[in-house]
N, C-alpha and C. Protein backbone atom coordinates (compact mmCIF):
# COMPACT_ATOMS: atom_id res chain seq x y z
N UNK A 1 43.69 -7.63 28.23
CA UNK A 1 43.35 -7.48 26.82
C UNK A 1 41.83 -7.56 26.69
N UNK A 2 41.34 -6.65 26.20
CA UNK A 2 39.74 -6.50 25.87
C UNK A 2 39.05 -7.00 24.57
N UNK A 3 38.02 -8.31 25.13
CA UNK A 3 37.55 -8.63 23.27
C UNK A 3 36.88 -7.62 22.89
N UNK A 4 37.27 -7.93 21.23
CA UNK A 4 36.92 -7.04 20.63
C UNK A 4 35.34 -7.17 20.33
N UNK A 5 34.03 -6.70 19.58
CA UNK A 5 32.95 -6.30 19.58
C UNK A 5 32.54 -7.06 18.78
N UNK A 6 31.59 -8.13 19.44
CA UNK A 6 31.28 -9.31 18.14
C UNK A 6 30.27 -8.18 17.29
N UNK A 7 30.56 -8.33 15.67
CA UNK A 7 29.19 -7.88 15.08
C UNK A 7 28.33 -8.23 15.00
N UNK A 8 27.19 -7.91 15.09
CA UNK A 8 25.62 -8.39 15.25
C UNK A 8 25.10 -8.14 14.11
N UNK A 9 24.59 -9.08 13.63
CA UNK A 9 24.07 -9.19 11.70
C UNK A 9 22.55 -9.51 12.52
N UNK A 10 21.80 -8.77 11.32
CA UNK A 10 20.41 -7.89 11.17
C UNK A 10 19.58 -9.60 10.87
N UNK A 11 18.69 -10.04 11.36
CA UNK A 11 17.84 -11.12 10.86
C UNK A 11 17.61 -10.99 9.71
N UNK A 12 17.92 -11.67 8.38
CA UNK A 12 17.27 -11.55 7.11
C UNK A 12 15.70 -11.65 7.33
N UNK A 13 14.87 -10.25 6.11
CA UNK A 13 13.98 -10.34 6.08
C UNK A 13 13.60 -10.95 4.87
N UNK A 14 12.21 -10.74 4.85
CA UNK A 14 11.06 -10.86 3.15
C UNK A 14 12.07 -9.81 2.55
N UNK A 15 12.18 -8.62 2.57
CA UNK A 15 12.68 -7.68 1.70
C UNK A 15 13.86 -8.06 1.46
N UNK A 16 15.09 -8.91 2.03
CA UNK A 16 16.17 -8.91 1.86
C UNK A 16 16.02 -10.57 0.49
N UNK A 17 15.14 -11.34 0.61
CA UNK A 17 14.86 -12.26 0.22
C UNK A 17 14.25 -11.91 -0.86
N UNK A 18 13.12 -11.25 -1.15
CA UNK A 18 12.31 -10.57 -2.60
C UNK A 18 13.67 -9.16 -3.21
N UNK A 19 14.38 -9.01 -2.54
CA UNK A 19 15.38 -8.39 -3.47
C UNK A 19 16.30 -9.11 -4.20
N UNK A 20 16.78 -10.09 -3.47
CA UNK A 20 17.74 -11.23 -4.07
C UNK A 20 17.10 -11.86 -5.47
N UNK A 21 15.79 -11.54 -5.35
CA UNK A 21 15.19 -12.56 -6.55
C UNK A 21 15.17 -11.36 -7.75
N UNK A 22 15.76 -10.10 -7.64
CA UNK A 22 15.21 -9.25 -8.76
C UNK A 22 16.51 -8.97 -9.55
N UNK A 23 17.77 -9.58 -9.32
CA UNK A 23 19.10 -9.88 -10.38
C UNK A 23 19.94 -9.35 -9.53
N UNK A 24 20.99 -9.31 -10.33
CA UNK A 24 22.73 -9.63 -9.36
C UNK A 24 22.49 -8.21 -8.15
N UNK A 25 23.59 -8.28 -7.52
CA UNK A 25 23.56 -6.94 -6.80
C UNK A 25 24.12 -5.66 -7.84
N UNK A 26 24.75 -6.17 -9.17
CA UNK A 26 25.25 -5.03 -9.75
C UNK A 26 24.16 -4.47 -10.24
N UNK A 27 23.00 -5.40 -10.87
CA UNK A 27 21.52 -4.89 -11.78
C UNK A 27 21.18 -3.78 -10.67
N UNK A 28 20.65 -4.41 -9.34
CA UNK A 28 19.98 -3.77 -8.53
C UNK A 28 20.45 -2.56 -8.17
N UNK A 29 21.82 -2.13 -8.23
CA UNK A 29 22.39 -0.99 -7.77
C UNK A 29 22.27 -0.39 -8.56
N UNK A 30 22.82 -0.44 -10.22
CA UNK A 30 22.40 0.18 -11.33
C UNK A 30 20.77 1.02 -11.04
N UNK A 31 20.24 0.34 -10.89
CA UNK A 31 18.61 0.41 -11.13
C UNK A 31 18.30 1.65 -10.19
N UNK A 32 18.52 0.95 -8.57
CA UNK A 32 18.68 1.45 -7.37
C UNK A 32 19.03 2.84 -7.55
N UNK A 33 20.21 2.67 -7.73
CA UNK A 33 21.47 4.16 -7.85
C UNK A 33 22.31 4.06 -7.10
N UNK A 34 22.48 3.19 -6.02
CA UNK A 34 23.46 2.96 -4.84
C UNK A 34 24.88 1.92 -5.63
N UNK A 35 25.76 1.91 -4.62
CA UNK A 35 26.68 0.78 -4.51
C UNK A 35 26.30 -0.51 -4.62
N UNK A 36 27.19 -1.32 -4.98
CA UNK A 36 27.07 -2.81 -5.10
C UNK A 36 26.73 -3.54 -3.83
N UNK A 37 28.00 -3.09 -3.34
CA UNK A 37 28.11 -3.46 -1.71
C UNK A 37 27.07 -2.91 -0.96
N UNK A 38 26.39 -2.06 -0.93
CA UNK A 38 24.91 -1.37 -0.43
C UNK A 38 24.25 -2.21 -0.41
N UNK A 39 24.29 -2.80 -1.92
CA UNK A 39 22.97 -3.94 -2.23
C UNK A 39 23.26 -5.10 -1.88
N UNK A 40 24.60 -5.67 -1.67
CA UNK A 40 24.95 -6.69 -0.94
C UNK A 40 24.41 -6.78 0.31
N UNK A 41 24.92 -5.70 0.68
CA UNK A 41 24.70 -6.28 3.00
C UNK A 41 22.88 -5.93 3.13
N UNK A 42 22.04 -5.21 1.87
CA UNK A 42 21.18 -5.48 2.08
C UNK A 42 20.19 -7.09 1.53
N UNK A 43 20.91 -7.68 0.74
CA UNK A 43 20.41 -9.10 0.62
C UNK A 43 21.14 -9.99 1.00
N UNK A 44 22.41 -9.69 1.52
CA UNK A 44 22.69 -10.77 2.85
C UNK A 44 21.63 -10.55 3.70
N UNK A 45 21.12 -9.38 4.82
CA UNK A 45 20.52 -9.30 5.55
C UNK A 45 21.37 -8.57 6.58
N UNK A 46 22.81 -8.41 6.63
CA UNK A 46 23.74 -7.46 7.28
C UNK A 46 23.07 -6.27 7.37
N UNK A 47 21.97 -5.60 6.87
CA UNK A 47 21.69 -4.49 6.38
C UNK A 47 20.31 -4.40 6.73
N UNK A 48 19.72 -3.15 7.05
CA UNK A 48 18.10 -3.10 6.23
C UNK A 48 18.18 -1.33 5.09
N UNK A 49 17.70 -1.18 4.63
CA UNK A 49 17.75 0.11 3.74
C UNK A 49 17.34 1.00 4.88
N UNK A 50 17.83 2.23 4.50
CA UNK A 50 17.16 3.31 5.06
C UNK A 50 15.90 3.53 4.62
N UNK A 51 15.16 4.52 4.90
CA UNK A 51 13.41 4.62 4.43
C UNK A 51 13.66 4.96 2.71
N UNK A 52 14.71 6.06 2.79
CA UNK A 52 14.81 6.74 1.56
C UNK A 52 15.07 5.72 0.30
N UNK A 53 15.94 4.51 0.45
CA UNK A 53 16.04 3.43 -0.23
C UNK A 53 14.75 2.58 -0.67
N UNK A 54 14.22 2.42 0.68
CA UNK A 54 12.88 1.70 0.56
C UNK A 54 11.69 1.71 -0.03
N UNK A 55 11.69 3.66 -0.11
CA UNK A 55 10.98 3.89 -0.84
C UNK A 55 11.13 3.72 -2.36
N UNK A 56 12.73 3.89 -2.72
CA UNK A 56 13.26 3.92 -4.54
C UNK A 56 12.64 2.50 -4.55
N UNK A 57 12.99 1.35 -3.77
CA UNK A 57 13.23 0.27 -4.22
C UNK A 57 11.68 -0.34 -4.14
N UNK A 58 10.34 0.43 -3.38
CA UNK A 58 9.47 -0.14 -3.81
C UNK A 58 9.17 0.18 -5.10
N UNK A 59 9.42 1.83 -5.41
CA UNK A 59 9.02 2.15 -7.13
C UNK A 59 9.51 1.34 -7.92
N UNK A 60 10.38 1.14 -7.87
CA UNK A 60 11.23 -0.03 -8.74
C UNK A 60 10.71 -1.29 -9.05
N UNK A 61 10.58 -2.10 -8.04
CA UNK A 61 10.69 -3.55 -7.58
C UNK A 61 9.18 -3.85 -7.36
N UNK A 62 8.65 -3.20 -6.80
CA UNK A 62 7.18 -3.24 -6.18
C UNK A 62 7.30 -3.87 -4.60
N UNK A 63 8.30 -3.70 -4.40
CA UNK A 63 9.02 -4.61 -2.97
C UNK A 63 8.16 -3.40 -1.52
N UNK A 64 7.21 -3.95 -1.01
CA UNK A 64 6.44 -3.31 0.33
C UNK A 64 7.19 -2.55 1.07
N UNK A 65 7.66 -1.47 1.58
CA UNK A 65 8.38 -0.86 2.35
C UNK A 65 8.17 -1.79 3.82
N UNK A 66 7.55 -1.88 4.06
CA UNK A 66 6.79 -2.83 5.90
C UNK A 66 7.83 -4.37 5.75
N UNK A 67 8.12 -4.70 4.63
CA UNK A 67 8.26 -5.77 4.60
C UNK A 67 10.20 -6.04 5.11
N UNK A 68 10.79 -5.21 4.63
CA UNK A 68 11.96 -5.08 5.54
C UNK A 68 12.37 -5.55 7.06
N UNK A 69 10.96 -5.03 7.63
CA UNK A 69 11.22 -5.25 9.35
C UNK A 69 10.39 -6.39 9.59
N UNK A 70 9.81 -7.30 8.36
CA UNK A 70 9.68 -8.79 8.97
C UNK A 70 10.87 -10.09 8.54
N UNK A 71 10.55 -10.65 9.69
CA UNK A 71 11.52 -12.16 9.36
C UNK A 71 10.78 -12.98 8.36
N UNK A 72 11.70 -13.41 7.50
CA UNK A 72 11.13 -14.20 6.71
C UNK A 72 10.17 -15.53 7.10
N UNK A 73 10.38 -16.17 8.36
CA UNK A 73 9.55 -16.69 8.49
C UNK A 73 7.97 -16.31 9.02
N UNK A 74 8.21 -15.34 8.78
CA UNK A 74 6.65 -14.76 9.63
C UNK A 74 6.20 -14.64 8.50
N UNK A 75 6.32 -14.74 7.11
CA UNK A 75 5.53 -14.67 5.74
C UNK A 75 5.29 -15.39 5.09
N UNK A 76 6.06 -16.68 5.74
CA UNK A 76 6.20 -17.81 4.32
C UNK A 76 4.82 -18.48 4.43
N UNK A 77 4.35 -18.93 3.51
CA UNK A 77 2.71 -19.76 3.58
C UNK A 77 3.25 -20.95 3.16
N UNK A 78 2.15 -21.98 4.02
CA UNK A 78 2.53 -23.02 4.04
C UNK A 78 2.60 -24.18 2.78
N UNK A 79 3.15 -24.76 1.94
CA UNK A 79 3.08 -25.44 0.75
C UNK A 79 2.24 -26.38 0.82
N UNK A 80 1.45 -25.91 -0.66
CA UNK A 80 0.30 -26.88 -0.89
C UNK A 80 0.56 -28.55 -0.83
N UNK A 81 -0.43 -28.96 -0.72
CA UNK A 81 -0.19 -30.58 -0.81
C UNK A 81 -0.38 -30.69 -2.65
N UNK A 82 -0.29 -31.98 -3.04
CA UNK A 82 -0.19 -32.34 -4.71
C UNK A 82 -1.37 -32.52 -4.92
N UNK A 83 -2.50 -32.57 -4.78
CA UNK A 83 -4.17 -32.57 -4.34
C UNK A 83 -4.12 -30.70 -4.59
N UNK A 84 -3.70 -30.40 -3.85
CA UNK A 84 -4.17 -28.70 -3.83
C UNK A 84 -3.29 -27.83 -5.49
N UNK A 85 -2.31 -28.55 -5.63
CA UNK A 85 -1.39 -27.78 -6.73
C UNK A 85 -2.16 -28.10 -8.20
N UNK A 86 -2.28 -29.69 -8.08
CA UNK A 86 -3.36 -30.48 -9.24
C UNK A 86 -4.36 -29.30 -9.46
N UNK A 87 -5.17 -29.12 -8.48
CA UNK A 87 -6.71 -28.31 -8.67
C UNK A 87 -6.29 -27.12 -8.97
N UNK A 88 -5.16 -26.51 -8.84
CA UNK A 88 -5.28 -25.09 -9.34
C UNK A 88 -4.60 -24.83 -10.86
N UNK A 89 -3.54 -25.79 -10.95
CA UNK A 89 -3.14 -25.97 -12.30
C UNK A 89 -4.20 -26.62 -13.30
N UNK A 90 -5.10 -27.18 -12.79
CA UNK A 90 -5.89 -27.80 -14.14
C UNK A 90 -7.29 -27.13 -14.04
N UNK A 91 -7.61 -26.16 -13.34
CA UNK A 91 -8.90 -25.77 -12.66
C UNK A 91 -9.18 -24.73 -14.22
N UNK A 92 -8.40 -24.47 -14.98
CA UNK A 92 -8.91 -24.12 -16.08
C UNK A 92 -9.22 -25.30 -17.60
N UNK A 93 -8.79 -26.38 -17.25
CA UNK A 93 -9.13 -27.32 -17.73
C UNK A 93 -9.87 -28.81 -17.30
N UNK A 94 -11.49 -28.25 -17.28
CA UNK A 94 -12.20 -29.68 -16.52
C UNK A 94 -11.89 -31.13 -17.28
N UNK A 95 -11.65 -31.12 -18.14
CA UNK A 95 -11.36 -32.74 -18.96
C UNK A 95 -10.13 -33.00 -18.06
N UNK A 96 -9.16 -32.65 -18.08
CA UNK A 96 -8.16 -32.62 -17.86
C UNK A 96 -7.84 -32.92 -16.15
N UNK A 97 -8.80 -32.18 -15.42
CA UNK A 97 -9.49 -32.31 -14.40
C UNK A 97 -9.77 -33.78 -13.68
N UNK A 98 -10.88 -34.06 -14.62
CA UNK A 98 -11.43 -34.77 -14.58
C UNK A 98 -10.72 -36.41 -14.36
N UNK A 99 -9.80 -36.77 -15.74
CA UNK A 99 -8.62 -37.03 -15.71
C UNK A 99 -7.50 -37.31 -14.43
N UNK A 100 -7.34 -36.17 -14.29
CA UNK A 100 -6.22 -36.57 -13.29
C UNK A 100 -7.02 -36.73 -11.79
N UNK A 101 -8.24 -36.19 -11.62
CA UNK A 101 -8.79 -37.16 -10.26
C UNK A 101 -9.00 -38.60 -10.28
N UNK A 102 -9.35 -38.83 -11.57
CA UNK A 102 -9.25 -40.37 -12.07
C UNK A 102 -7.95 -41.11 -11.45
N UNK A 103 -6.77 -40.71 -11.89
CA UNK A 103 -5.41 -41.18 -11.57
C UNK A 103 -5.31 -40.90 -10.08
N UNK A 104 -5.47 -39.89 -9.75
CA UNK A 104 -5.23 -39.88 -7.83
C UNK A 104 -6.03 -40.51 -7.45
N UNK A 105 -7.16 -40.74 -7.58
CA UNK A 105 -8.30 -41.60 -7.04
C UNK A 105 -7.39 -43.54 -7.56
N UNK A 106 -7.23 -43.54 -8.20
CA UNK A 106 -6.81 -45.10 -8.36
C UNK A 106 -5.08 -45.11 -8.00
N UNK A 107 -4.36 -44.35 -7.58
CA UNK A 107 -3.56 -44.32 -6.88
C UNK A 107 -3.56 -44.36 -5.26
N UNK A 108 -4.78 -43.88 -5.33
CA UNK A 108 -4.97 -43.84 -3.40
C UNK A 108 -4.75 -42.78 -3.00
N UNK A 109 -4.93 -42.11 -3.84
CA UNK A 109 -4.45 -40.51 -2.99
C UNK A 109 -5.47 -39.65 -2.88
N UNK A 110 -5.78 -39.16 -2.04
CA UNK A 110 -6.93 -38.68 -2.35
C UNK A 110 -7.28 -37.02 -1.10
């Protein structure tokens, strides 16, 4: 008796991950023009689009065609510390600024 053919599922990429974030698979197919299930095994990651897809779905989405054939971890940037998030959220407000270095500074954080 011969086993049968394990299937080999595609590494989820960035593209399979920045599609998931743009609504259900029914929106995206609508939008798309394809099947549901199309848009499924392509944001499971079972999938990558053909070019011809890639291209609809950057007009669409603004989603990089290149970005398909990377692994998601080869894109992710690394998360700010609470020091780095502080300064960019208040960096349009110096009082405010000012302020909350006050509090990290007498917290010890620094």
């Amino acid at each position: 008796m011969s086993a049968l053919p394990v299937r080999c599922r595609v590494r989820r990429s960035k593209g399979a991950v920045m599609l998931a974030h743009m609504g259900t698979q029914a929106e995206v197919a609508v939008h798309v023009g394809c099947t549901d299930a199309l848009v499924g095994h392509w944001m499971r990651g079972d999938r990558v689009p053909a070019p011809h897809w890639r291209d609809i779905i950057a007009q669409i989405y603004s989603i990089p065609v290149g970005v398909w054939d990377l692994p998601v971890s080869s894109v992710l940037s690394p998360v700010p510390s609470l020091r780095q998030r502080l300064a960019l959220a208040l960096a349009q407000w110096p009082e405010a600024r000012a302020r909350a270095d006050a509090i990290l500074r007498q917290a010890g954080i620094t």
